[in-house]
Protein backbone atom coordinates (compact mmCIF):
# COMPACT_ATOMS: atom_id res chain seq x y z
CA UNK A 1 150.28 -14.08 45.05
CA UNK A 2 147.70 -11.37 44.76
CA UNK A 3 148.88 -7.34 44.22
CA UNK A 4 147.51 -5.20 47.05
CA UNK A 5 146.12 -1.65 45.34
CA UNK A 6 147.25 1.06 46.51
CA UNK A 7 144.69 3.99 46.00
CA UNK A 8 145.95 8.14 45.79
CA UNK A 9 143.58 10.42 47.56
CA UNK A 10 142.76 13.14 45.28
CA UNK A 11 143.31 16.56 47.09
CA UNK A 12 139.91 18.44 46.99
CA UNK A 13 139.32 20.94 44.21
CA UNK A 14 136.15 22.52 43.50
CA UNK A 15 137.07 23.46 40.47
CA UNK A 16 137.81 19.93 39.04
CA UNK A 17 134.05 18.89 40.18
CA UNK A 18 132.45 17.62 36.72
CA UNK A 19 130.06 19.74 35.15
CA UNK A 20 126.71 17.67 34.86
CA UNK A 21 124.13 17.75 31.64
CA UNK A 22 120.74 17.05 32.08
CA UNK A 23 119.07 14.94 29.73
CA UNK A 24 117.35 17.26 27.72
CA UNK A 25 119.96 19.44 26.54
CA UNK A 26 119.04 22.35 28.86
CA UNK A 27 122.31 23.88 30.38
CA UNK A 28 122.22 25.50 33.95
CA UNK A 29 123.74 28.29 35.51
CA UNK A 30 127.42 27.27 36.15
CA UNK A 31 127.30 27.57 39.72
CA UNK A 32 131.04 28.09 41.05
CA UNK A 33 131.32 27.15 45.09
CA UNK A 34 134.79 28.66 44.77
CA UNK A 35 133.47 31.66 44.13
CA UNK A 36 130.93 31.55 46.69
CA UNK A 37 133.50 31.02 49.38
CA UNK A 38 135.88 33.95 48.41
CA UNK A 39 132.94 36.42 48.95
CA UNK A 40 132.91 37.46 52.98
CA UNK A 41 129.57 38.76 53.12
CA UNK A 42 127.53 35.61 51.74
CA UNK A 43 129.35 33.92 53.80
CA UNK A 44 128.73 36.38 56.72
CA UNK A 45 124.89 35.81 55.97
CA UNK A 46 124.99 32.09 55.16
CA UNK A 47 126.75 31.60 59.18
CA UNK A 48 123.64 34.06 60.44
CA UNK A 49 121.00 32.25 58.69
CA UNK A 50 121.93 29.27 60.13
CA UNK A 51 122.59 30.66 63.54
CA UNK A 52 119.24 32.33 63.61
CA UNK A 53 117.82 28.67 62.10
CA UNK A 54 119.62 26.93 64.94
CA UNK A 55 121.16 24.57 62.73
CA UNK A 56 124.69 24.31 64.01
CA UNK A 57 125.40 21.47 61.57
CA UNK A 58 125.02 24.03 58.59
CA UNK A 59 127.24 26.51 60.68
CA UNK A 60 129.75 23.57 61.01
CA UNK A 61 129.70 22.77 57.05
CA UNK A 62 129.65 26.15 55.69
CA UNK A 63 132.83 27.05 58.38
CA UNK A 64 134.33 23.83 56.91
CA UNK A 65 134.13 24.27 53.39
CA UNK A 66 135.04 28.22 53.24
CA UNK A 67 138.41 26.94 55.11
CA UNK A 68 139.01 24.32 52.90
CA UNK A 69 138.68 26.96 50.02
CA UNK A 70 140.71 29.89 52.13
CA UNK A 71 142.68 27.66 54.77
CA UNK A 72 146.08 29.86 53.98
CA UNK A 73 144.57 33.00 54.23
CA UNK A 74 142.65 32.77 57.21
CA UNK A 75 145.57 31.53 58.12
CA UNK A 76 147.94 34.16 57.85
CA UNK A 77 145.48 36.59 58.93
CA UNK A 78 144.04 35.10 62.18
CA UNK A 79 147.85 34.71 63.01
CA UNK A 80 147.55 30.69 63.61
CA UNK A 81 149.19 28.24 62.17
CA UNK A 82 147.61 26.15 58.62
CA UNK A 83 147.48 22.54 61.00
CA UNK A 84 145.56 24.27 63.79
CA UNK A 85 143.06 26.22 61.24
CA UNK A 86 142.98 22.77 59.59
CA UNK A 87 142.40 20.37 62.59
CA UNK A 88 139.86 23.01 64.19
CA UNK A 89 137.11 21.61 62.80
CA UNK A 90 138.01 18.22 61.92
CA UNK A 91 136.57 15.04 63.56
CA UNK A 92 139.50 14.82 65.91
CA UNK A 93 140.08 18.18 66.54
CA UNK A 94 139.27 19.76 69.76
CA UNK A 95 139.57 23.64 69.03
CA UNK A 96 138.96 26.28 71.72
CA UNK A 97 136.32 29.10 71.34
CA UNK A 98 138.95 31.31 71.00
CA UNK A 99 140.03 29.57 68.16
CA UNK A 100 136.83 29.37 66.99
CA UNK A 101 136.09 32.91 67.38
CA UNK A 102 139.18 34.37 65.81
CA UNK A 103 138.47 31.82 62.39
CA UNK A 104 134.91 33.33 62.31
CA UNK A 105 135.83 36.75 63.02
CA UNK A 106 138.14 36.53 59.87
CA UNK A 107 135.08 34.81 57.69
CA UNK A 108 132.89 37.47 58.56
CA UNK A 109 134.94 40.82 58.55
């Protein structure tokens, strides 16, 4: 009789990405996402840029990942609940523009 395995999903953490060497010794910048996501105005002008590129997938991804970063705060603050922030843009989700707008309105402001 064989053993089924059983794998955990790993919540996602940007901080526990691994930090990558190159092969000649040369460090880079430590770029932190987190940190990225936390600031409201790049992420004000990273949701412009790609509405003015007309590139809705970017607007989709970069709406995605600040959530997944600030999915409690937004929240709290947009006065919705933390399973209708997090289903609003998920593959099964089907959010209204309200809900859309009030989740943007809190990224930007």
């Amino acid at each position: 009789m064989t053993r089924k395995g059983t794998l955990k999903k790993q919540p996602f953490c940007l901080e526990s990405m691994p930090i990558l060497k190159n092969k000649k010794g040369n460090f880079s910048i430590s770029h932190r996402p987190q940190a990225f996501f936390k600031s409201h105005k790049k992420v004000a002008e990273a949701l412009l840029q790609s509405l003015e590129d007309n590139d809705a997938g970017a607007f989709l991804e970069i709406l995605d990942t600040y959530l997944q970063v600030n999915r409690t705060q937004v929240a709290h603050e947009t006065l919705l609940s933390r399973t209708t922030v997090q289903k609003a843009l998920s593959k099964t989700g089907n959010p209204t523009i309200r809900t859309i707008a009030k989740i943007v309105h809190q990224a930007v402001a």
